[in-house]
Every structure is written in structure tokens, then in C-alpha cells.
N, C-alpha and C. Protein backbone atom coordinates (compact mmCIF):
# COMPACT_ATOMS: atom_id res chain seq x y z
N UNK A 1 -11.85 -0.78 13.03
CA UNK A 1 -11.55 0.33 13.90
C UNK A 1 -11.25 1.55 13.04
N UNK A 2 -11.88 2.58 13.34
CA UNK A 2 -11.49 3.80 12.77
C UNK A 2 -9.89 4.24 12.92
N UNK A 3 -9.73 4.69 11.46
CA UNK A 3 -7.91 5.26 12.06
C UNK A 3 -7.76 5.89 13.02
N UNK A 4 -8.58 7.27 13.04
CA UNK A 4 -8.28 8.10 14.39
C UNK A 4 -8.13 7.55 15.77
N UNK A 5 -8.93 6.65 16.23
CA UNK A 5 -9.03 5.84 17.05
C UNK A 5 -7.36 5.07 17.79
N UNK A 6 -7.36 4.55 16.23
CA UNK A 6 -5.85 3.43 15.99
C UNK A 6 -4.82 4.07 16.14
N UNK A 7 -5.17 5.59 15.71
CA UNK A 7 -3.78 6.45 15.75
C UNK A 7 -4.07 7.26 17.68
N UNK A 8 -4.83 7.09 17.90
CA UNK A 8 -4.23 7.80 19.16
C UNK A 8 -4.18 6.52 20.23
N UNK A 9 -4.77 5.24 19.90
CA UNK A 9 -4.14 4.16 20.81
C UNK A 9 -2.87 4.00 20.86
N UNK A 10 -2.04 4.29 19.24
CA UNK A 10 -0.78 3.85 19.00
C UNK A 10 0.68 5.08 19.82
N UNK A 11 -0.21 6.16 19.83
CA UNK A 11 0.51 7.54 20.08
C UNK A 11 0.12 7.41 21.67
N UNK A 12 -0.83 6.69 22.22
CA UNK A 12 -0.78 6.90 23.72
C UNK A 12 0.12 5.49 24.34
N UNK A 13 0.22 4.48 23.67
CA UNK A 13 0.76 3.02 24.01
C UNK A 13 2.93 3.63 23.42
N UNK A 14 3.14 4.57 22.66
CA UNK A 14 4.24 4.89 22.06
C UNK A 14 4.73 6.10 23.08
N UNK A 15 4.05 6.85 23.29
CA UNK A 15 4.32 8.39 23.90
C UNK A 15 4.73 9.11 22.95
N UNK A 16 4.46 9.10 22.62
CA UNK A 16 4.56 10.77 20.84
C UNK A 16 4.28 10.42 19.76
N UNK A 17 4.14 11.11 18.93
CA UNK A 17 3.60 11.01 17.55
C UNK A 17 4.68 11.32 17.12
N UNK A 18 4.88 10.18 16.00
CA UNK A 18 6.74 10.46 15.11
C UNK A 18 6.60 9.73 13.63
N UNK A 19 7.52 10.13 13.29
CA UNK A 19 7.04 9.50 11.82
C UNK A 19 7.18 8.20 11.62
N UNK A 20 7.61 7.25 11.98
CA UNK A 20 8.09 5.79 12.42
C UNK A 20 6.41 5.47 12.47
N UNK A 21 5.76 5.91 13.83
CA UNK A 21 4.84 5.46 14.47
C UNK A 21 3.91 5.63 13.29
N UNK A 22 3.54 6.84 12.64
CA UNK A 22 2.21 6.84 11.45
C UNK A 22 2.57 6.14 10.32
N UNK A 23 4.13 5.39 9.63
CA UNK A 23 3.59 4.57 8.99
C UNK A 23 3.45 3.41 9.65
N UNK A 24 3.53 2.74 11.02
CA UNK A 24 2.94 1.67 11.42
C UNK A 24 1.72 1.73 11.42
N UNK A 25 1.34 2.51 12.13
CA UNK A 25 -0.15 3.02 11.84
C UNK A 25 -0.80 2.96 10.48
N UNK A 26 -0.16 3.61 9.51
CA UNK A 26 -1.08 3.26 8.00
C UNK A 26 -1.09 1.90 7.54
N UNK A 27 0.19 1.59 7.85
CA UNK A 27 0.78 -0.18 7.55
C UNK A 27 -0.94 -0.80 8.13
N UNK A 28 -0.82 -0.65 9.69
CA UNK A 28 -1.67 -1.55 10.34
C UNK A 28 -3.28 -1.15 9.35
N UNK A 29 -3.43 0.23 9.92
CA UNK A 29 -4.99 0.31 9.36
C UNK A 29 -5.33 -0.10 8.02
N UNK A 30 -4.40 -0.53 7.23
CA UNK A 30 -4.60 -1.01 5.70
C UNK A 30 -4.92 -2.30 5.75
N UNK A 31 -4.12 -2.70 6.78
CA UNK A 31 -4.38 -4.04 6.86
C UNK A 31 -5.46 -4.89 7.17
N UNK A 32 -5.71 -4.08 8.48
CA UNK A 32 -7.23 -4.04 8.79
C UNK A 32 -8.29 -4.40 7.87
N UNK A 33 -8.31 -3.19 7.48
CA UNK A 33 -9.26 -2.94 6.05
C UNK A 33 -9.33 -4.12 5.38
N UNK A 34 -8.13 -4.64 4.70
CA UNK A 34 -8.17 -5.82 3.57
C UNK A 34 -8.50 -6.83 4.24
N UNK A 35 -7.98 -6.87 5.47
CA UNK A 35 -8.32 -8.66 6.07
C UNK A 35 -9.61 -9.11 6.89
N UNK A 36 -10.61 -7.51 6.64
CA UNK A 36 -11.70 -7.11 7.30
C UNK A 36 -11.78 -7.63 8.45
N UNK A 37 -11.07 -6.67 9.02
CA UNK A 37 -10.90 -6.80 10.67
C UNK A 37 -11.40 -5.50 11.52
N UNK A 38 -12.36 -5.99 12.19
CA UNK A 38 -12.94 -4.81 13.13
C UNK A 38 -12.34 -3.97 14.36
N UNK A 39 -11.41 -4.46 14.82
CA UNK A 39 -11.45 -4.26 16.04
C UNK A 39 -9.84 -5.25 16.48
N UNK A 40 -8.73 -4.94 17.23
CA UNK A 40 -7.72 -5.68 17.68
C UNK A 40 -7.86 -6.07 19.02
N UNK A 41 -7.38 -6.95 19.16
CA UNK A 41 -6.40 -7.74 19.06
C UNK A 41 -6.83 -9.00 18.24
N UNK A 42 -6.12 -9.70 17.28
CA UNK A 42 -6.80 -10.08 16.27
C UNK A 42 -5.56 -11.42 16.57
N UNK A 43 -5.94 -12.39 15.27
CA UNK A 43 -4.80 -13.50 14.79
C UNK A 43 -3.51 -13.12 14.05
N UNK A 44 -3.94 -12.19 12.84
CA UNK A 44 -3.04 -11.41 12.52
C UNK A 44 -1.21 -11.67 12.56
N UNK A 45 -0.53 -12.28 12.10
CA UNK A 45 0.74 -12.44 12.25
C UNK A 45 2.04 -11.43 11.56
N UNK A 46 2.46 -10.77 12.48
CA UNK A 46 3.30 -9.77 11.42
C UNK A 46 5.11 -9.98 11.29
N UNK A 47 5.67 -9.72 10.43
CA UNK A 47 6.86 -10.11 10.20
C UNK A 47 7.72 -8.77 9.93
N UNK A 48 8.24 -8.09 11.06
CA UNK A 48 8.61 -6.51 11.17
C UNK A 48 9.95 -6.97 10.10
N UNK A 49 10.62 -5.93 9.30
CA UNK A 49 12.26 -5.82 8.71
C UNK A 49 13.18 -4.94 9.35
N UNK A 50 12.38 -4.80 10.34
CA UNK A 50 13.57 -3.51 11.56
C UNK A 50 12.93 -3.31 12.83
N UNK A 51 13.81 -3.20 13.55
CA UNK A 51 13.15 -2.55 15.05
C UNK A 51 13.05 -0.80 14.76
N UNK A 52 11.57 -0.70 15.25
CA UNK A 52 11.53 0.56 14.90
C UNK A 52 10.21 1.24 15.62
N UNK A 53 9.86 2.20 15.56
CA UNK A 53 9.08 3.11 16.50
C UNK A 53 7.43 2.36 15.59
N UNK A 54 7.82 1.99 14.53
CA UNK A 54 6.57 1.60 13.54
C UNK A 54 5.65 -0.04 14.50
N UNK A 55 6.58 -0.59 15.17
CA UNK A 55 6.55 -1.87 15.62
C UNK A 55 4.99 -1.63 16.75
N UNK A 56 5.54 -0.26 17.48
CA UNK A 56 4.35 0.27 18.70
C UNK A 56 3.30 -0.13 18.28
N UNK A 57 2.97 0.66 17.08
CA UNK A 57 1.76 0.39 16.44
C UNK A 57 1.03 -0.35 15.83
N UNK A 58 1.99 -1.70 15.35
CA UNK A 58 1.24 -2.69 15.56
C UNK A 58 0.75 -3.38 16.64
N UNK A 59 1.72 -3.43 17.43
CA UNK A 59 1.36 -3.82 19.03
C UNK A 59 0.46 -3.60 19.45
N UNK A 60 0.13 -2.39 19.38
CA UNK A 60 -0.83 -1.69 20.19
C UNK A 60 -2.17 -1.60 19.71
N UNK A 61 -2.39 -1.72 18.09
CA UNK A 61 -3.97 -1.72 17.41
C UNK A 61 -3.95 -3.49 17.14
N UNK A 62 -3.26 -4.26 16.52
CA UNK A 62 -3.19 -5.39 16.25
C UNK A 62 -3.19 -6.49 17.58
N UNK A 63 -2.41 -5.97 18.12
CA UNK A 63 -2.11 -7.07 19.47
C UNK A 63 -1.48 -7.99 19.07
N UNK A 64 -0.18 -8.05 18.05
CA UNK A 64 0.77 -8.95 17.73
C UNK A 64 2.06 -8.49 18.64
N UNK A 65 2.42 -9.39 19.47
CA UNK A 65 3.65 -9.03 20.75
C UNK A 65 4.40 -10.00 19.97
N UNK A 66 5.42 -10.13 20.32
CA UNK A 66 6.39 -11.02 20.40
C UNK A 66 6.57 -12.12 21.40
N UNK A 67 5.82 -11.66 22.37
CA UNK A 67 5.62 -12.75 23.55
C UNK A 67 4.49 -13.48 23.00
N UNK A 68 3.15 -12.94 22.41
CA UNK A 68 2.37 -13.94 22.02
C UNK A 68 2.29 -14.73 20.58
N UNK A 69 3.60 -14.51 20.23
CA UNK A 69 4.29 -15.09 18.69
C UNK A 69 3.75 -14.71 17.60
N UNK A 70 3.25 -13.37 17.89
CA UNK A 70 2.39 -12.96 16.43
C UNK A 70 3.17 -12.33 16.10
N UNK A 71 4.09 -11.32 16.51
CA UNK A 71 5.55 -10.44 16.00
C UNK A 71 6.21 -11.08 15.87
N UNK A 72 7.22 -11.19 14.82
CA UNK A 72 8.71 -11.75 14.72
C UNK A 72 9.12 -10.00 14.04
N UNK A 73 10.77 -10.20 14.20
CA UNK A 73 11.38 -8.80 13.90
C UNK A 73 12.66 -9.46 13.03
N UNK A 74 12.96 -9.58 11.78
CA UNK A 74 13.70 -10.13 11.21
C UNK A 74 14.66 -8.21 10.74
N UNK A 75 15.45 -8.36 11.29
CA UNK A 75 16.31 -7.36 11.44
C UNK A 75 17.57 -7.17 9.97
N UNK A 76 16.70 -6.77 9.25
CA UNK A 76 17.10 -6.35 7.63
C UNK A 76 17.34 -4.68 7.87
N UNK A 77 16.84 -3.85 8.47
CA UNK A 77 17.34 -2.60 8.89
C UNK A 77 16.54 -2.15 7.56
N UNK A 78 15.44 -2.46 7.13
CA UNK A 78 14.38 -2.18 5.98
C UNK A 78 12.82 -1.90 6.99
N UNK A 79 12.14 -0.65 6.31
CA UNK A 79 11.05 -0.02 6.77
C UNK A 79 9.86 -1.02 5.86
N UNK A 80 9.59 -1.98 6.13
CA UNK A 80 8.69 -3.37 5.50
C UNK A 80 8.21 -4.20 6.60
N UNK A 81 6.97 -4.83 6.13
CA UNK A 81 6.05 -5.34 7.22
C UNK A 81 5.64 -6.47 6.28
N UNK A 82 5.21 -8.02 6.47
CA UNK A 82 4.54 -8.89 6.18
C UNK A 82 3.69 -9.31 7.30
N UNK A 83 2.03 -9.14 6.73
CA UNK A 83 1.32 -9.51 7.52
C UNK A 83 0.15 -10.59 7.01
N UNK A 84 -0.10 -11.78 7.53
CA UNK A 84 -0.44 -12.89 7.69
C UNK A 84 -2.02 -13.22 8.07
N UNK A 85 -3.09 -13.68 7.29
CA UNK A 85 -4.31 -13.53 8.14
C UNK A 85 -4.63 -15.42 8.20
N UNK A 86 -4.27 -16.05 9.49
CA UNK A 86 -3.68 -17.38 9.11
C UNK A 86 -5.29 -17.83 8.93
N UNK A 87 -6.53 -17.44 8.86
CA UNK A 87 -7.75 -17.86 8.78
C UNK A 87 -8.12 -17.88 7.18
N UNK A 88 -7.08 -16.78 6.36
CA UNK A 88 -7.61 -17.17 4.80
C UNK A 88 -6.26 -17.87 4.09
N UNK A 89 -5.02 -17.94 4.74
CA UNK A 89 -3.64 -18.06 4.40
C UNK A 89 -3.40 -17.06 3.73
N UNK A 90 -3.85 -15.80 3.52
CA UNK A 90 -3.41 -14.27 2.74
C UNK A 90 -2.39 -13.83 3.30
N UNK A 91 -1.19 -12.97 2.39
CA UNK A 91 -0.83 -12.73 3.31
C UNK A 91 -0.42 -11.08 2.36
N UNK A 92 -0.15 -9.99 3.10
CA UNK A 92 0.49 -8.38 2.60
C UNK A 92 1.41 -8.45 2.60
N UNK A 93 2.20 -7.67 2.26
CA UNK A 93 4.14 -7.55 2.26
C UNK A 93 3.83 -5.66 1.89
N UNK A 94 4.55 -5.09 2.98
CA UNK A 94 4.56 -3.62 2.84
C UNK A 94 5.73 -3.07 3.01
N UNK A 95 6.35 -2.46 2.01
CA UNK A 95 7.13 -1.89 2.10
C UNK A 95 7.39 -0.26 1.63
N UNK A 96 7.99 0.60 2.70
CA UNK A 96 7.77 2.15 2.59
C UNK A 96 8.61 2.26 1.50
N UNK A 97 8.20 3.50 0.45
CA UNK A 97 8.67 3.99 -0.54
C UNK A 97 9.79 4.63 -0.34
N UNK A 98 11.16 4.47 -1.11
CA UNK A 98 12.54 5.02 -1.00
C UNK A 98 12.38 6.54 -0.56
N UNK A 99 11.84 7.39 -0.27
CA UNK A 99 11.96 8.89 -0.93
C UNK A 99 11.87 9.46 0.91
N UNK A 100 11.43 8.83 1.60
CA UNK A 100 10.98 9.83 2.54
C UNK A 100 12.34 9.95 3.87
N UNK A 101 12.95 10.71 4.52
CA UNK A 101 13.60 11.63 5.45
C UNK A 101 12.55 12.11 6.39
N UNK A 102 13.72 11.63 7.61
CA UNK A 102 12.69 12.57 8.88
C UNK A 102 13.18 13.65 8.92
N UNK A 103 12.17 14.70 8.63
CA UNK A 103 12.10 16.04 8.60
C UNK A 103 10.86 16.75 9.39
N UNK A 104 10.89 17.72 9.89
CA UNK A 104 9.99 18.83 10.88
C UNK A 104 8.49 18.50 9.22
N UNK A 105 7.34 18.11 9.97
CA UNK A 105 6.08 18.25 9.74
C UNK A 105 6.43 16.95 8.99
N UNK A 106 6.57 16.13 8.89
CA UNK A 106 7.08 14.59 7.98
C UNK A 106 5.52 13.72 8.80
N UNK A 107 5.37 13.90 9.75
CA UNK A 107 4.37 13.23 10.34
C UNK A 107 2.81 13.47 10.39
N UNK A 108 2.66 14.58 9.89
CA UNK A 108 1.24 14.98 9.71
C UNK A 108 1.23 14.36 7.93
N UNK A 109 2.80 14.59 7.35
CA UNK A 109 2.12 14.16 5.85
C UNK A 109 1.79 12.84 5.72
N UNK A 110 2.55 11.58 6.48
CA UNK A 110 2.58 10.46 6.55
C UNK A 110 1.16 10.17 6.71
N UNK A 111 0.41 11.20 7.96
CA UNK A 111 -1.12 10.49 7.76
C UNK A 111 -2.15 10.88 6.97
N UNK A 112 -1.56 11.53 6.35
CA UNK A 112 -2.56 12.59 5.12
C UNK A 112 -2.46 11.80 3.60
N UNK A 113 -1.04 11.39 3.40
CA UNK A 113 -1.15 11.19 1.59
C UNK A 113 -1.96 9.70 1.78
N UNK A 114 -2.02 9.98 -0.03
CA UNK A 114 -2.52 8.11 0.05
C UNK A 114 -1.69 7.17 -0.13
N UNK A 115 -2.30 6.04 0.56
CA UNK A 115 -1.47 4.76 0.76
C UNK A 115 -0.61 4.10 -0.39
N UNK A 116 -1.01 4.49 -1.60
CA UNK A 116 -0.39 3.93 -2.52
C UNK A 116 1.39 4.78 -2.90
N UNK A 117 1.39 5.83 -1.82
CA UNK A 117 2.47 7.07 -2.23
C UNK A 117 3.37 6.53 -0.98
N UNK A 118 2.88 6.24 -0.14
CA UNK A 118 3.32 5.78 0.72
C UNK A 118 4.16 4.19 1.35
N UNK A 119 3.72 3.03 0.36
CA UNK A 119 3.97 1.93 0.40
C UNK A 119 3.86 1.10 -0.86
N UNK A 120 4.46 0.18 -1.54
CA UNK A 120 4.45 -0.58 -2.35
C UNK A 120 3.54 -2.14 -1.82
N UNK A 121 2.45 -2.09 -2.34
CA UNK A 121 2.07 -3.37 -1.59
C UNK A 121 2.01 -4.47 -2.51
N UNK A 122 2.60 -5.86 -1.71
CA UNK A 122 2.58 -6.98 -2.99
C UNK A 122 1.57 -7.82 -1.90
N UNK A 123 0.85 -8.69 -2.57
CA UNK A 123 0.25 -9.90 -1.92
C UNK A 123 1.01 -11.19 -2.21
N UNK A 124 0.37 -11.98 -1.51
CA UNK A 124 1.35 -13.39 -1.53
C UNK A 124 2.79 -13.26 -0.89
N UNK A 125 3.98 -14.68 -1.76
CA UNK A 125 4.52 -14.48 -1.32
C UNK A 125 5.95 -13.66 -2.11
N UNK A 126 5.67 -12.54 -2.87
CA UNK A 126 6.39 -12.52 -3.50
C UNK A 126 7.05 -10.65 -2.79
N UNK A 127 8.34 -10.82 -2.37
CA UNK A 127 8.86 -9.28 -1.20
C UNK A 127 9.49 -8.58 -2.51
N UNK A 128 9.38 -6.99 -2.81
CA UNK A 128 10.08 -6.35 -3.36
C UNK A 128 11.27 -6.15 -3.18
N UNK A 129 12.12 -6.35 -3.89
CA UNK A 129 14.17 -6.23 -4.04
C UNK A 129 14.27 -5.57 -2.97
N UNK A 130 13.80 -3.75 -3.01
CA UNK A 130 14.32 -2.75 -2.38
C UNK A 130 13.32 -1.95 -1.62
N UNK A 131 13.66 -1.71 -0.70
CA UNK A 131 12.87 -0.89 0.52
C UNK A 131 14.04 -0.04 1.46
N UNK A 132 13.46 1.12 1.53
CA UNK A 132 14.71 1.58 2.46
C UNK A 132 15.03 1.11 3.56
N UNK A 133 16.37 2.32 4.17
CA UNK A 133 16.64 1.75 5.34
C UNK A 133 15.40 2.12 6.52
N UNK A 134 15.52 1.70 7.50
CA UNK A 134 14.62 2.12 8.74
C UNK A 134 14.81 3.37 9.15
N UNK A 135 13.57 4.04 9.28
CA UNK A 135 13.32 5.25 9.44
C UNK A 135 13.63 5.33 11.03
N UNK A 136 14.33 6.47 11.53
CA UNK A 136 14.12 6.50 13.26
C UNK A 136 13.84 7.68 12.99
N UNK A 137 13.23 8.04 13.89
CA UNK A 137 12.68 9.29 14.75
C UNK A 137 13.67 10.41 14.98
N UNK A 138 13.99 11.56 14.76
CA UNK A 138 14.90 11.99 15.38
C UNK A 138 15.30 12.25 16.81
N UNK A 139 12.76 12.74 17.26
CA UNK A 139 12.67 12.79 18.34
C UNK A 139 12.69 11.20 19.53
N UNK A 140 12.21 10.37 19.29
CA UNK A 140 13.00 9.38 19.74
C UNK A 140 14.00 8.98 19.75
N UNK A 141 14.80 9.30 18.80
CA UNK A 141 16.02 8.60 18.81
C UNK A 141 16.67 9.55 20.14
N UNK A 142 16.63 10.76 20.49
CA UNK A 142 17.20 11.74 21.25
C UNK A 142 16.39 11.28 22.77
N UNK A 143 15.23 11.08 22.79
CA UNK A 143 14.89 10.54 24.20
C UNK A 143 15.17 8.75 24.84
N UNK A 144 15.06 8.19 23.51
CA UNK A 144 15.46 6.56 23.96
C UNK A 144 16.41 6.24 23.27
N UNK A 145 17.95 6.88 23.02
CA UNK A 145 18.76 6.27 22.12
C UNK A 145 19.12 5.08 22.61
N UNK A 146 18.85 4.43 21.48
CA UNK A 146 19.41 2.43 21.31
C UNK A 146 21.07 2.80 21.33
N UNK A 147 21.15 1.39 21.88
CA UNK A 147 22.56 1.28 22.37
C UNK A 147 23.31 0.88 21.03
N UNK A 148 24.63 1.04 20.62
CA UNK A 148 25.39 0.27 19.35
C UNK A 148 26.35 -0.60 20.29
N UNK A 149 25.95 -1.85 20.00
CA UNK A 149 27.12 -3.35 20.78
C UNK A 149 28.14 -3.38 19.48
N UNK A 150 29.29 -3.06 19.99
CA UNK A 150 30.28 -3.64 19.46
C UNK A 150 30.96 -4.37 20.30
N UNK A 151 31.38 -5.44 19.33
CA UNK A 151 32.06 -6.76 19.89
C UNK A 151 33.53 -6.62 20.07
N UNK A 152 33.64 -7.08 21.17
CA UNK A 152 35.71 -6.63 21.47
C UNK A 152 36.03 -7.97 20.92
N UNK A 153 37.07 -8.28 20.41
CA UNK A 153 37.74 -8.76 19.69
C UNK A 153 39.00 -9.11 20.50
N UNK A 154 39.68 -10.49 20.95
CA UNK A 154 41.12 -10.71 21.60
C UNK A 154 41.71 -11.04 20.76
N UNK A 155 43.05 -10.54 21.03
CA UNK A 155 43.95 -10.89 19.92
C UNK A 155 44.15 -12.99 19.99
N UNK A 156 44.60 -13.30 19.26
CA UNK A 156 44.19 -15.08 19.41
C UNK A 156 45.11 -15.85 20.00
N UNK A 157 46.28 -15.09 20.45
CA UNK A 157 46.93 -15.06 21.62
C UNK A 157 46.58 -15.40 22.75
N UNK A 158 45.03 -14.44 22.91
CA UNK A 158 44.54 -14.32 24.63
C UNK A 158 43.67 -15.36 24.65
N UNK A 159 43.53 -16.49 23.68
CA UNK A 159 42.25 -17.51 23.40
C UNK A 159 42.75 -18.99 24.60
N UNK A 160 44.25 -18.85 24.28
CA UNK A 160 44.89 -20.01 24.57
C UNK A 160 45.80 -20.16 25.51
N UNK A 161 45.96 -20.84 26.62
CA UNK A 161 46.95 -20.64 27.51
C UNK A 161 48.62 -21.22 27.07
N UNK A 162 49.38 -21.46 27.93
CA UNK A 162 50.76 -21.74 27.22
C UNK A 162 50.44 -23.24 26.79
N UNK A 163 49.60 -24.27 27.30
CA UNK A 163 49.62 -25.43 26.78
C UNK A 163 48.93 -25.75 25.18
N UNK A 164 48.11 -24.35 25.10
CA UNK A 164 47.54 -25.06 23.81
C UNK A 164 45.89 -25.01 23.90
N UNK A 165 45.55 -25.42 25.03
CA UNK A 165 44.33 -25.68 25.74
C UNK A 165 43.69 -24.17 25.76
N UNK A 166 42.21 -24.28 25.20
CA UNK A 166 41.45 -22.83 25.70
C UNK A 166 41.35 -22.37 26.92
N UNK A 167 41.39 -21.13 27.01
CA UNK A 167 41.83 -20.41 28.26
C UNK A 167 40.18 -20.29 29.17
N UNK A 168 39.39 -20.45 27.88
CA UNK A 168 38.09 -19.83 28.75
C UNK A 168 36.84 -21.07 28.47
């Protein structure tokens, strides 16, 4: 599949173009490429390191859901992707380069530089130490802000009734 293509499936299945979304997008179309894949929805197995706007875009050119067990999201709060082609046992490990901030025009550069400025790629199974944290959107983050769960805490008092016995 042509990028242009991949990038406006991913930006019409996402609703905006953000910087999250174009490196899923480069992530995916690289992948493509190496595992010579024409066209998605594919076998393809990907292993996200964050929930993140980058995830759309595999979804959406790859056709790895989480409902059809090709996504897993192992929640390291790291901008990194392992992807799986279970027909050769190959597998990518991508992880975005420390340096980049969401900043105004961050998203036109994301689809412009080359891939090698953009990601550290290892094959097999061997993951690089360090990858940053997960990139959010600013503009998403302001239209779909994710919720923060914090856990209430009882004092250990409120666990137990006067006998001893748990209360709940």
C-alpha cells in the first residue's frame, strides 16, 4: 500500500492528523515494506509499549485489533512497537528516537524525515534499553482527555469489623 493512501486511512479511521498518529503510520508503512506486504489487513502481530494515538494506525492500515488478538498493548508508557510476521517467524522492534516534543508543525516533519532519524530498528528478539516516554498529542489530548484512576486507599481499620472478620 502506498503511504499516502495508509496515511489518510489512518487520519480518517483517527479524526486528525497528530504526531502520535504519523509515527504509527511510519512504524506501520516500514513494516509493510520489510514483511512485503501489499495491502491490510494482514497476519501481522503487533506488541504496542503505550496506549497512544500511534495504536489508530496500526489498526486501521494493518488490521491488528485487540479483539482479533493481533494487538496486545503492554503498557511501559514507551513510544515502541514489536511487530511479528508469524508466516516467516521475523520479527521488528521499533522504537522512537529520544529527541522529539510535541510542538506546532512536529507532524508534517514526522512524515518527511527518514526512517532511520526517526526510529531505532532492531530485528529479532533483541528490545533497546531506552525509548522515550509516549508521545500524546496535545491536540488530542485536549479533545479526548484519558482519565487518571487513582486508587482510594482505607485506612486498615475500615478492612475489618469489631470481630476481626473482613468487613467486605
Amino acid at each position: 500500500m502506498e503511504f499516502e493512501r495508509a496515511w489518510a486511512r489512518a487520519v480518517s479511521f483517527h479524526g486528525c492528523a497528530c504526531p502520535a498518529l504519523a509515527i504509527g503510520a511510519r512504524a506501520t508503512a516500514y513494516v509493510m515494506e520489510q514483511f512485503g506486504l501489499e495491502e491490510g489487513p494482514c497476519d501481522v502481530v503487533c506488541t504496542a509499549e503505550s496506549f497512544s494515538c500511534a495504536i489508530d494506525a496500526i489498526q486501521s492500515v494493518l488490521g491488528c485489533t485487540i479483539g482479533n488478538g493481533k494487538l496486545r498493548v503492554q503498557s511501559r508508557r514507551r513510544m515502541a512497537f514489536r511487530f511479528c510476521d508469524p508466516r516467516t517467524d521475523r520479527s521488528i522492534h521499533l522504537a522512537l528516537r529520544p529527541w522529539l516534543r510535541d510542538r506546532p508543525g512536529l507532524t508534517e516533519k514526522l512524515l518527511a524525515m527518514p526512517l532511520e532519524k526517526l526510529f531505532q530498528v532492531t530485528e529479532g528478539n533483541e528490545v533497546p534499553e531506552k525509548a522515550p516516554n509516549c508521545i500524546l498529542s496535545s491536540a488530542c489530548m485536549v479533545r479526548n482527555p484519558r482519565p487518571v484512576v487513582t486508587p482510594t486507599l482505607l485506612p486498615s481499620d475500615d478492612l475489618y469489623d469489631s470481630d476481626g472478620d473482613r468487613d467486605w
